[in-house]
PDB file of N, CA and C in Angstrom:
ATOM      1  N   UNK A   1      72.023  36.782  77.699  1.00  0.00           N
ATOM      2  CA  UNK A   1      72.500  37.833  78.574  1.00  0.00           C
ATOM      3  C   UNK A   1      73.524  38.684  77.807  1.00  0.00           C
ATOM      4  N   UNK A   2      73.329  39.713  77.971  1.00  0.00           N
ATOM      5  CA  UNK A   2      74.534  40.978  77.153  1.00  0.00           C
ATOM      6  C   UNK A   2      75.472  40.986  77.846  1.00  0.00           C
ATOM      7  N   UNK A   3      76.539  41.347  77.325  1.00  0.00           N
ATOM      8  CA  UNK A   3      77.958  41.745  77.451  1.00  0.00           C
ATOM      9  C   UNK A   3      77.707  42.740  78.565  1.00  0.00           C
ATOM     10  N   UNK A   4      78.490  43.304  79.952  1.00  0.00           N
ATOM     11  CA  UNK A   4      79.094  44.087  80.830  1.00  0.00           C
ATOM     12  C   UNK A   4      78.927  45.393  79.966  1.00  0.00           C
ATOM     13  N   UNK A   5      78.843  46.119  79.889  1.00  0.00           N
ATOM     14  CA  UNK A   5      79.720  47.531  79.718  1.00  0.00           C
ATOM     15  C   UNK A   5      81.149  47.851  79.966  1.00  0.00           C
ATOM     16  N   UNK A   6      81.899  47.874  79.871  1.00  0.00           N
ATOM     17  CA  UNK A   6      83.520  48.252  80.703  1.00  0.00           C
ATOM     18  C   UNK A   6      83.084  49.704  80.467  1.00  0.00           C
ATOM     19  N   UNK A   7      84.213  49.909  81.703  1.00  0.00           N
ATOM     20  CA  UNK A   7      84.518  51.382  81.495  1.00  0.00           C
ATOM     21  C   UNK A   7      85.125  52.065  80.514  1.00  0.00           C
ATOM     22  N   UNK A   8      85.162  53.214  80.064  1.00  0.00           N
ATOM     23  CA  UNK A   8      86.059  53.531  79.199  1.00  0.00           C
ATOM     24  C   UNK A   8      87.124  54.879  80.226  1.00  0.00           C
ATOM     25  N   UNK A   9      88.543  54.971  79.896  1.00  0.00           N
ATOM     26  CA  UNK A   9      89.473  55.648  80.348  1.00  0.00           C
ATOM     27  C   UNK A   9      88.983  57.423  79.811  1.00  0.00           C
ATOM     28  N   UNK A  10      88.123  58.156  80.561  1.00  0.00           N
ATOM     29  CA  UNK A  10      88.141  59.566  80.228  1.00  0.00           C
ATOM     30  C   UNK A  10      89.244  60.376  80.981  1.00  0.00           C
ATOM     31  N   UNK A  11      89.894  60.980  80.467  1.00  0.00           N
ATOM     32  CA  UNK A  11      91.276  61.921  80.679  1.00  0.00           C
ATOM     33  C   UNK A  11      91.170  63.542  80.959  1.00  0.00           C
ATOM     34  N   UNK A  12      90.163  63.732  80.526  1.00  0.00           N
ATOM     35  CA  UNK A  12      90.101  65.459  80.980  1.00  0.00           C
ATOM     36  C   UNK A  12      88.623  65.531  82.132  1.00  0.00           C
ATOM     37  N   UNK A  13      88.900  66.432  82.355  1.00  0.00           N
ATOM     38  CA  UNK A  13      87.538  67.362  83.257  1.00  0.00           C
ATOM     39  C   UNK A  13      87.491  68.693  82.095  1.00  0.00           C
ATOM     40  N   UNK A  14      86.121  68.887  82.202  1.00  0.00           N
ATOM     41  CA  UNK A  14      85.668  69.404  81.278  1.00  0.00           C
ATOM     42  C   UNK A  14      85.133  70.576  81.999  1.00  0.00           C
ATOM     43  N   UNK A  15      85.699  71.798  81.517  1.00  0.00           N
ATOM     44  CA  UNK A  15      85.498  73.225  81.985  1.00  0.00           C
ATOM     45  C   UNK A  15      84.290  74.029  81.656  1.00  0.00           C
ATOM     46  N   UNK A  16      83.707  73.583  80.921  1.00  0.00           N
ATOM     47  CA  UNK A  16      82.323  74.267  80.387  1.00  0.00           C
ATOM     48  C   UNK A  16      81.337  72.749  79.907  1.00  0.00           C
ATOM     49  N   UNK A  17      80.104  72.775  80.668  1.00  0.00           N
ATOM     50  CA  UNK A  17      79.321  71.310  80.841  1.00  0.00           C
ATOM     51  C   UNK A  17      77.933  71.944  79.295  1.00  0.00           C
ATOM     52  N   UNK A  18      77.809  72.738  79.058  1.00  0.00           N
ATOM     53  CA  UNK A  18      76.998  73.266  77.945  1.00  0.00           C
ATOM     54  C   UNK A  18      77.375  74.323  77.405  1.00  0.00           C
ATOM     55  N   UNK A  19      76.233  74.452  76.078  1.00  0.00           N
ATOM     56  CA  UNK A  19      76.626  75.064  74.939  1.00  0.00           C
ATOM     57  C   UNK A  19      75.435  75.197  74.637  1.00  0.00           C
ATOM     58  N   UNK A  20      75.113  76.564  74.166  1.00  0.00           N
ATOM     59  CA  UNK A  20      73.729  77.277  73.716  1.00  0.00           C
ATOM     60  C   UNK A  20      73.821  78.087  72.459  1.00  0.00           C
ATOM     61  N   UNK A  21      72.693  78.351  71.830  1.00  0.00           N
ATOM     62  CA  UNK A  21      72.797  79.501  70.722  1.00  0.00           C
ATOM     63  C   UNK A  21      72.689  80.396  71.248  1.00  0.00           C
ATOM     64  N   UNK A  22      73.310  81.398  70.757  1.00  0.00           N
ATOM     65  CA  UNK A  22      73.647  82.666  71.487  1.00  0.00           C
ATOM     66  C   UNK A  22      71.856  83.641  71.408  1.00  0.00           C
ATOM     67  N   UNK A  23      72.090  83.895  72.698  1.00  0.00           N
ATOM     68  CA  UNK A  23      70.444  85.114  72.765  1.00  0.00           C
ATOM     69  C   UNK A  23      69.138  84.351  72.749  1.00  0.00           C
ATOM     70  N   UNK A  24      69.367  82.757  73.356  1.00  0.00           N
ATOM     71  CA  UNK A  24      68.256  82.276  74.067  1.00  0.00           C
ATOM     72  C   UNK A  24      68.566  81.589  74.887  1.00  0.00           C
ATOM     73  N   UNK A  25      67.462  81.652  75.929  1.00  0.00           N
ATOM     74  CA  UNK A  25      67.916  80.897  77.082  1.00  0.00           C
ATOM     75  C   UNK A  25      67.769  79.299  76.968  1.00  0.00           C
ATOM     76  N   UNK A  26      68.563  79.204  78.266  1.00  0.00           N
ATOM     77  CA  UNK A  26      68.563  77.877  77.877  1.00  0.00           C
ATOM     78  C   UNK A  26      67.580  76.850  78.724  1.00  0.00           C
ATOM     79  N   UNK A  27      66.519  77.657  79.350  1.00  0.00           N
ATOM     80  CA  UNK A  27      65.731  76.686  79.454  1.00  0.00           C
ATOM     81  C   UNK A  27      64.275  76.702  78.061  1.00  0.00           C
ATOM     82  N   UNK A  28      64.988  77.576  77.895  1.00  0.00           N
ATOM     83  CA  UNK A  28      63.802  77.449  76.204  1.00  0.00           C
ATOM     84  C   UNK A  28      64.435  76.480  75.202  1.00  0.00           C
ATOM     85  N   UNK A  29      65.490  75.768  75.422  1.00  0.00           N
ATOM     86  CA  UNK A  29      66.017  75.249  74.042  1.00  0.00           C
ATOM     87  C   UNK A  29      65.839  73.194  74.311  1.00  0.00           C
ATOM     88  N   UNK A  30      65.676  72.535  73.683  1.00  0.00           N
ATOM     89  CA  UNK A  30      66.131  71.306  73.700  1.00  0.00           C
ATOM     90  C   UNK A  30      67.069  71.254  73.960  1.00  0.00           C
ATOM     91  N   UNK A  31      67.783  69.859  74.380  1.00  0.00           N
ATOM     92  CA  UNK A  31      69.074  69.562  74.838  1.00  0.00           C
ATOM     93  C   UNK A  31      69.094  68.066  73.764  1.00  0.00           C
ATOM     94  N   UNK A  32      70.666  68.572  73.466  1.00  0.00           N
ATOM     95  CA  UNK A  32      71.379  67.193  73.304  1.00  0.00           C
ATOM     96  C   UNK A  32      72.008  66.722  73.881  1.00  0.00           C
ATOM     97  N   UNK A  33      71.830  65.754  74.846  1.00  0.00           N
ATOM     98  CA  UNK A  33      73.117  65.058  75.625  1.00  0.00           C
ATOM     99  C   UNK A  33      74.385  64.494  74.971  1.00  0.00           C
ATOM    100  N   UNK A  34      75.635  64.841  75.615  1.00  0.00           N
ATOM    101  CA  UNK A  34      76.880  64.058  74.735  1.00  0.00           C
ATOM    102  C   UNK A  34      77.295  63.686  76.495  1.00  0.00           C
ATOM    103  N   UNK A  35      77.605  62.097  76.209  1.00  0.00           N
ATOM    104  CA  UNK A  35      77.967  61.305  77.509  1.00  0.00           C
ATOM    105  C   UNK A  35      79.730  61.868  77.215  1.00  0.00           C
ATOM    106  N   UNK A  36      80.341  61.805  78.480  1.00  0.00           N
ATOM    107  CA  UNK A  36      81.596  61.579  78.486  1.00  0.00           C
ATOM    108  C   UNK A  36      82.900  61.122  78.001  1.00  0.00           C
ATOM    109  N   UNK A  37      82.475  59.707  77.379  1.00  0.00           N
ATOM    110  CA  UNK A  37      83.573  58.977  76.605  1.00  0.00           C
ATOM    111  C   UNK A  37      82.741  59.548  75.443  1.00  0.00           C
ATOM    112  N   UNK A  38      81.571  59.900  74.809  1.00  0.00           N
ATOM    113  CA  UNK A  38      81.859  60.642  73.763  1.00  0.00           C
ATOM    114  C   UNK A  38      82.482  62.013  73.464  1.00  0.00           C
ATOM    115  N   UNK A  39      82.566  62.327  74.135  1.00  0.00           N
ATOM    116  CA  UNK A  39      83.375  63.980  74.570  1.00  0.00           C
ATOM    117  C   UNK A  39      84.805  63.429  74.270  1.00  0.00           C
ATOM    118  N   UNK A  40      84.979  62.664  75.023  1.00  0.00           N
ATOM    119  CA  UNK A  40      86.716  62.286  75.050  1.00  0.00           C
ATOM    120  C   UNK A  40      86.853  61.832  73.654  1.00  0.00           C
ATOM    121  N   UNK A  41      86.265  60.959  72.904  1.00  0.00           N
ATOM    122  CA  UNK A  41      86.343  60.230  71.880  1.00  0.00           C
ATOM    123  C   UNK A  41      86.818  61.483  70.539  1.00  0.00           C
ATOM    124  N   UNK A  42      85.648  62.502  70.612  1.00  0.00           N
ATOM    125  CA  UNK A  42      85.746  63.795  69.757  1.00  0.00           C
ATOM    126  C   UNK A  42      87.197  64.339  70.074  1.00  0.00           C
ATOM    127  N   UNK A  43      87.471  64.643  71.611  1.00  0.00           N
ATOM    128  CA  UNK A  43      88.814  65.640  71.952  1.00  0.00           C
ATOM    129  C   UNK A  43      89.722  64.343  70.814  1.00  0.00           C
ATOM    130  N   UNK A  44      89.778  62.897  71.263  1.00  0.00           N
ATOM    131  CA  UNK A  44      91.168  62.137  71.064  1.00  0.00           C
ATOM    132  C   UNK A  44      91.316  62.588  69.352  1.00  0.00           C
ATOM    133  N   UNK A  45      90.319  62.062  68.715  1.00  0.00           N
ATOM    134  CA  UNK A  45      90.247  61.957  66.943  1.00  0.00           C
ATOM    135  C   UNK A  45      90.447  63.487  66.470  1.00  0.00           C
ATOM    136  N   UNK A  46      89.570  64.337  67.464  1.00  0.00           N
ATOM    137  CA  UNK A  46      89.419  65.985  66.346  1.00  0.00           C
ATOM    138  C   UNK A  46      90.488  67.053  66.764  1.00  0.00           C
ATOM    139  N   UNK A  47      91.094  66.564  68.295  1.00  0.00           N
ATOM    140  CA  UNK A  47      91.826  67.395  68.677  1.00  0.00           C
ATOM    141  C   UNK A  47      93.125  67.138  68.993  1.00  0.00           C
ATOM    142  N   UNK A  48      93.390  65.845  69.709  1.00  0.00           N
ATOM    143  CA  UNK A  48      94.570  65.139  69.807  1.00  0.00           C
ATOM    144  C   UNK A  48      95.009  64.946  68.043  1.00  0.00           C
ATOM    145  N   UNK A  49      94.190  64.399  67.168  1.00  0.00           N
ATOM    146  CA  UNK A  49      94.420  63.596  65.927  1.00  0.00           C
ATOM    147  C   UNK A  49      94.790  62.221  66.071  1.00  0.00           C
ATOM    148  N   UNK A  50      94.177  61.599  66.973  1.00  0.00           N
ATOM    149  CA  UNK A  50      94.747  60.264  66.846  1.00  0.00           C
ATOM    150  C   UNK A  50      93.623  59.386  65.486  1.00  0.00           C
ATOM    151  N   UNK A  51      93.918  58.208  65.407  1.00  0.00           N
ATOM    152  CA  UNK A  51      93.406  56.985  64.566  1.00  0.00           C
ATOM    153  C   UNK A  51      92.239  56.574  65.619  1.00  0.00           C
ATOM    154  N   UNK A  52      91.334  55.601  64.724  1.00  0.00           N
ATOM    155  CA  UNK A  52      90.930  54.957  65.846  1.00  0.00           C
ATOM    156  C   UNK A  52      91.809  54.123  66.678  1.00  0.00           C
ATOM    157  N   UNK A  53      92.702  53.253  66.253  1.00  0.00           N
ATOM    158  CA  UNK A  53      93.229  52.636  66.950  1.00  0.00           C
ATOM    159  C   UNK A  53      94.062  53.304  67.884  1.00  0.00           C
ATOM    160  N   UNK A  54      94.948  54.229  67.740  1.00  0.00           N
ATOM    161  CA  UNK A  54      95.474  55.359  69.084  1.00  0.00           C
ATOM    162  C   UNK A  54      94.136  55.522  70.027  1.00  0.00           C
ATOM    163  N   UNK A  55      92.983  55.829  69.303  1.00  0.00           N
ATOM    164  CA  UNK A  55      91.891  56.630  70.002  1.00  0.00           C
ATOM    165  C   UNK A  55      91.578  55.696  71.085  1.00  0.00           C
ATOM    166  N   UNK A  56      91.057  54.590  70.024  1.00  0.00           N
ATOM    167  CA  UNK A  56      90.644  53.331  71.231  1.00  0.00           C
ATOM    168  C   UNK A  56      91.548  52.605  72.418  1.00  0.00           C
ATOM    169  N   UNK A  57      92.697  52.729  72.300  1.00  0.00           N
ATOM    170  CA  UNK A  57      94.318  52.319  72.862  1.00  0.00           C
ATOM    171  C   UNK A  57      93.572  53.169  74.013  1.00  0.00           C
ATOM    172  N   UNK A  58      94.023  54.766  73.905  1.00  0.00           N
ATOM    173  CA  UNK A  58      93.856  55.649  75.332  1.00  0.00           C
ATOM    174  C   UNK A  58      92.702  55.696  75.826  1.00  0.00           C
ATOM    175  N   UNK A  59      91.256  54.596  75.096  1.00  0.00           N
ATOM    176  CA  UNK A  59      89.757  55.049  75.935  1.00  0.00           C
ATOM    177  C   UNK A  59      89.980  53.568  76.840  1.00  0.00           C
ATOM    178  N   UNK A  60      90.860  52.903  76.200  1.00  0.00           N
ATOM    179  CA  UNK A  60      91.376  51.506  76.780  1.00  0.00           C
ATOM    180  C   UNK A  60      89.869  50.565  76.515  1.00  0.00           C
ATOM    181  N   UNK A  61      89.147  50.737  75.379  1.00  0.00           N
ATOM    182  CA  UNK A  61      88.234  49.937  74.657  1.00  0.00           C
ATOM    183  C   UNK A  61      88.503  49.595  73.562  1.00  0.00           C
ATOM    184  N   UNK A  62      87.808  48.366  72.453  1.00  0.00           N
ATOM    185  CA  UNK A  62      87.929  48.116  71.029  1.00  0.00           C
ATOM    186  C   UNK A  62      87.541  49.005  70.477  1.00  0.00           C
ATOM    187  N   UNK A  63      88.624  48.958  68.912  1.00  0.00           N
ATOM    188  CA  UNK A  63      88.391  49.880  67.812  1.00  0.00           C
ATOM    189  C   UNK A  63      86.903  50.094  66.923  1.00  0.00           C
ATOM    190  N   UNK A  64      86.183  48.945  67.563  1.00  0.00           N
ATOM    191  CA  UNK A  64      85.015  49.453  66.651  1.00  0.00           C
ATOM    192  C   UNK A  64      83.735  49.818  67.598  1.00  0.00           C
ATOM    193  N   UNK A  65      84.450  49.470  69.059  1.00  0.00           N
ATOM    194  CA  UNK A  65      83.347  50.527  70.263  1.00  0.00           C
ATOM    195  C   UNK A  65      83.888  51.933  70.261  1.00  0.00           C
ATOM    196  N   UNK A  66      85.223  52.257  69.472  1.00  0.00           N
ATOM    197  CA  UNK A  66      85.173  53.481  69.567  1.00  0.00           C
ATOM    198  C   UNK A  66      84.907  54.387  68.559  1.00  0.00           C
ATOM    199  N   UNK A  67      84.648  53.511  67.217  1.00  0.00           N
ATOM    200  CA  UNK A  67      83.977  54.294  66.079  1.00  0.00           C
ATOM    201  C   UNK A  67      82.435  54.349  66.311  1.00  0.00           C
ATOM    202  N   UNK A  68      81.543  53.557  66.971  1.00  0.00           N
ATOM    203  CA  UNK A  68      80.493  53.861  67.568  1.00  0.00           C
ATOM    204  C   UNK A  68      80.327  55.077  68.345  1.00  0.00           C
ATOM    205  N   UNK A  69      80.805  54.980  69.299  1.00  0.00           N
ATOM    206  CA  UNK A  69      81.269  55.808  70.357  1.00  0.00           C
ATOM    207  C   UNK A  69      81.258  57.537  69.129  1.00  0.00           C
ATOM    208  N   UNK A  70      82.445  57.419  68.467  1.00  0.00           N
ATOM    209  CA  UNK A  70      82.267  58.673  67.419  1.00  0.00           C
ATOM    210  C   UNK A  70      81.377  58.841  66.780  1.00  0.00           C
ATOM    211  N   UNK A  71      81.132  57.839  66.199  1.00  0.00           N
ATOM    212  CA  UNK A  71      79.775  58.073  65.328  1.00  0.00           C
ATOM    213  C   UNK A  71      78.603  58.786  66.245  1.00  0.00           C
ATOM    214  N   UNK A  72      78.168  58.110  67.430  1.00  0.00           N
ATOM    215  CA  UNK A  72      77.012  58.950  67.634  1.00  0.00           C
ATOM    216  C   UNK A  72      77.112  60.194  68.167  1.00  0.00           C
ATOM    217  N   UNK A  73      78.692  60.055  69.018  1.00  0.00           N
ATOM    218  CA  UNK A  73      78.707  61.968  69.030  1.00  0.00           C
ATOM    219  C   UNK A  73      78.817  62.876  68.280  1.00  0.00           C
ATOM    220  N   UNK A  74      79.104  62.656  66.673  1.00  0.00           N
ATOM    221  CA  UNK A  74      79.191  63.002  65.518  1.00  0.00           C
ATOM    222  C   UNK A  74      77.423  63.457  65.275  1.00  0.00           C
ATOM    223  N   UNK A  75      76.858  62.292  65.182  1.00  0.00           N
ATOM    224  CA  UNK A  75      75.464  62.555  65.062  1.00  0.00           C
ATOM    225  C   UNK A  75      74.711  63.699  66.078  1.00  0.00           C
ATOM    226  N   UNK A  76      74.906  63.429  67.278  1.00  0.00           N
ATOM    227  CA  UNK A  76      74.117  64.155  68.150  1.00  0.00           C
ATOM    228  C   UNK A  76      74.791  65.695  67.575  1.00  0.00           C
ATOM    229  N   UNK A  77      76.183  66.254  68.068  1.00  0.00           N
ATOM    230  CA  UNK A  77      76.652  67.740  67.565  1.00  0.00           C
ATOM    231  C   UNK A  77      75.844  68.022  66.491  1.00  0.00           C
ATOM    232  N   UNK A  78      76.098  67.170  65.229  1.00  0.00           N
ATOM    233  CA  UNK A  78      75.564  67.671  64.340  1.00  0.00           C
ATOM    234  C   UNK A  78      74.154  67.791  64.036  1.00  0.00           C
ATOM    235  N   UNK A  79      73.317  67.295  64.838  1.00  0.00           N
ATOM    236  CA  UNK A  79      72.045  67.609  64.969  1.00  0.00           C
ATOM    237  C   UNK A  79      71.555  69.075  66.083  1.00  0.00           C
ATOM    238  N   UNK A  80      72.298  68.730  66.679  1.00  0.00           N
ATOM    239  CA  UNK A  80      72.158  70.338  67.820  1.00  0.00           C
ATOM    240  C   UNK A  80      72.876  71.366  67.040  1.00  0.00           C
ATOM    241  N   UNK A  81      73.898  71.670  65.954  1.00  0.00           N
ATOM    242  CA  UNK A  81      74.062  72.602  65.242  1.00  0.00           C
ATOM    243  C   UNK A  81      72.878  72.897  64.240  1.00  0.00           C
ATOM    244  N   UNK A  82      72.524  71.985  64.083  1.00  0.00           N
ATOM    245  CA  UNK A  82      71.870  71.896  62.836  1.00  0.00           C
ATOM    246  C   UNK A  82      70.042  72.640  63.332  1.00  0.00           C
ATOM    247  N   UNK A  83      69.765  71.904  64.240  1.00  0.00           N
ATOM    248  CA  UNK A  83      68.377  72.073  64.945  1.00  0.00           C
ATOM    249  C   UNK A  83      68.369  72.865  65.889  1.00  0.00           C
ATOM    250  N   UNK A  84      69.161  73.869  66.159  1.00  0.00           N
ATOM    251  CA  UNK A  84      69.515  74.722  67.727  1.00  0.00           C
ATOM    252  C   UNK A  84      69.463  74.247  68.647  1.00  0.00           C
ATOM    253  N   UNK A  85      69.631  73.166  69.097  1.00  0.00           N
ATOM    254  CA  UNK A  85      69.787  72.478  70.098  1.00  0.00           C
ATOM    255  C   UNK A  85      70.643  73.199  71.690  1.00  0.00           C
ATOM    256  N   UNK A  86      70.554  72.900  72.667  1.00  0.00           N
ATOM    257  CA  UNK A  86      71.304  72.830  73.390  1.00  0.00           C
ATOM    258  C   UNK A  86      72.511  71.412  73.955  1.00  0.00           C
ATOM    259  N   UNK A  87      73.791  71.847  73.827  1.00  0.00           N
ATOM    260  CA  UNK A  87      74.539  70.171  73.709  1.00  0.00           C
ATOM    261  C   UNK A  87      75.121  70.335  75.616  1.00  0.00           C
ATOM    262  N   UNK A  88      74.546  69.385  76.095  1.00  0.00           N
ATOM    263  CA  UNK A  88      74.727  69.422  77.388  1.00  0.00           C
ATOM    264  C   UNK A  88      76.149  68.158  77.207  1.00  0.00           C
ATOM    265  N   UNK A  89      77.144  68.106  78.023  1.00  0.00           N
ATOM    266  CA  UNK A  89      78.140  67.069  78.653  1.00  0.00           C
ATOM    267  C   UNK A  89      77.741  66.264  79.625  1.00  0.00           C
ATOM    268  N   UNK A  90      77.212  65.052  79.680  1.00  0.00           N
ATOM    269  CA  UNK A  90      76.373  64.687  81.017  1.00  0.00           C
ATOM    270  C   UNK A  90      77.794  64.551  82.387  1.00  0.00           C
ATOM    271  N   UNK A  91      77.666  63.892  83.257  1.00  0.00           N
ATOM    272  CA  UNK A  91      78.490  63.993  84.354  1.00  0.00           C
ATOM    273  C   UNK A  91      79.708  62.986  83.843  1.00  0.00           C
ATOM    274  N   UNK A  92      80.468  63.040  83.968  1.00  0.00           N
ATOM    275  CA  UNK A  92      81.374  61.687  84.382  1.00  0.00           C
ATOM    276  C   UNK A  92      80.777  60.550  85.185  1.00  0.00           C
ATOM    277  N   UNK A  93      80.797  59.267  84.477  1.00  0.00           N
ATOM    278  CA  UNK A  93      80.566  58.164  85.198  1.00  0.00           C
ATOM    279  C   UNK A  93      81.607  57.032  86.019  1.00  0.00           C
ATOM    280  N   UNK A  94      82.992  57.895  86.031  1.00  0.00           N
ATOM    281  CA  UNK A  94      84.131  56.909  86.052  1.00  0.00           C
ATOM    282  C   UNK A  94      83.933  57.679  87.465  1.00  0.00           C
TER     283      UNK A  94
END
């Protein structure tokens, strides 16, 4: 049997839920989903500047669920820049 999920602590509401290339619509484009605590994970490390360990402290999870956590929102952005993607924010689950 696997481990629970815990929650992770997300701190903002997020004012704009997508992001498109400019001068197509966006039901013509793929989507990349970025879940929530990866959103937060990006704001804590790229915008706050914290460590992982600050980072993971305020998602109130371990330091190496929250380099996961970065890593794949790292991956997904950079594949929707890369591929024109559309990067959707899915809902809050907390």
């Amino acid at each position: 049997m696997t481990r629970p999920k815990s929650r992770c602590k997300i701190r903002i509401c997020f004012k704009f839920k997508d992001f498109k290339p400019e001068g197509v619509a966006l039901c013509d484009l793929q989507r990349m989903e970025i879940a929530p605590e990866e959103a937060e994970a990006l704001r804590l490390k790229n915008i706050k500047g914290c460590d992982q360990t600050a980072g993971a402290r305020a998602m109130g999870i371990s330091q190496s669920t929250f380099q996961r956590i970065l890593t794949s929102a790292n991956k997904k952005l950079t594949r929707a820049l890369f591929e024109g993607k559309a990067i959707i924010i899915m809902g809050n689950k907390n």
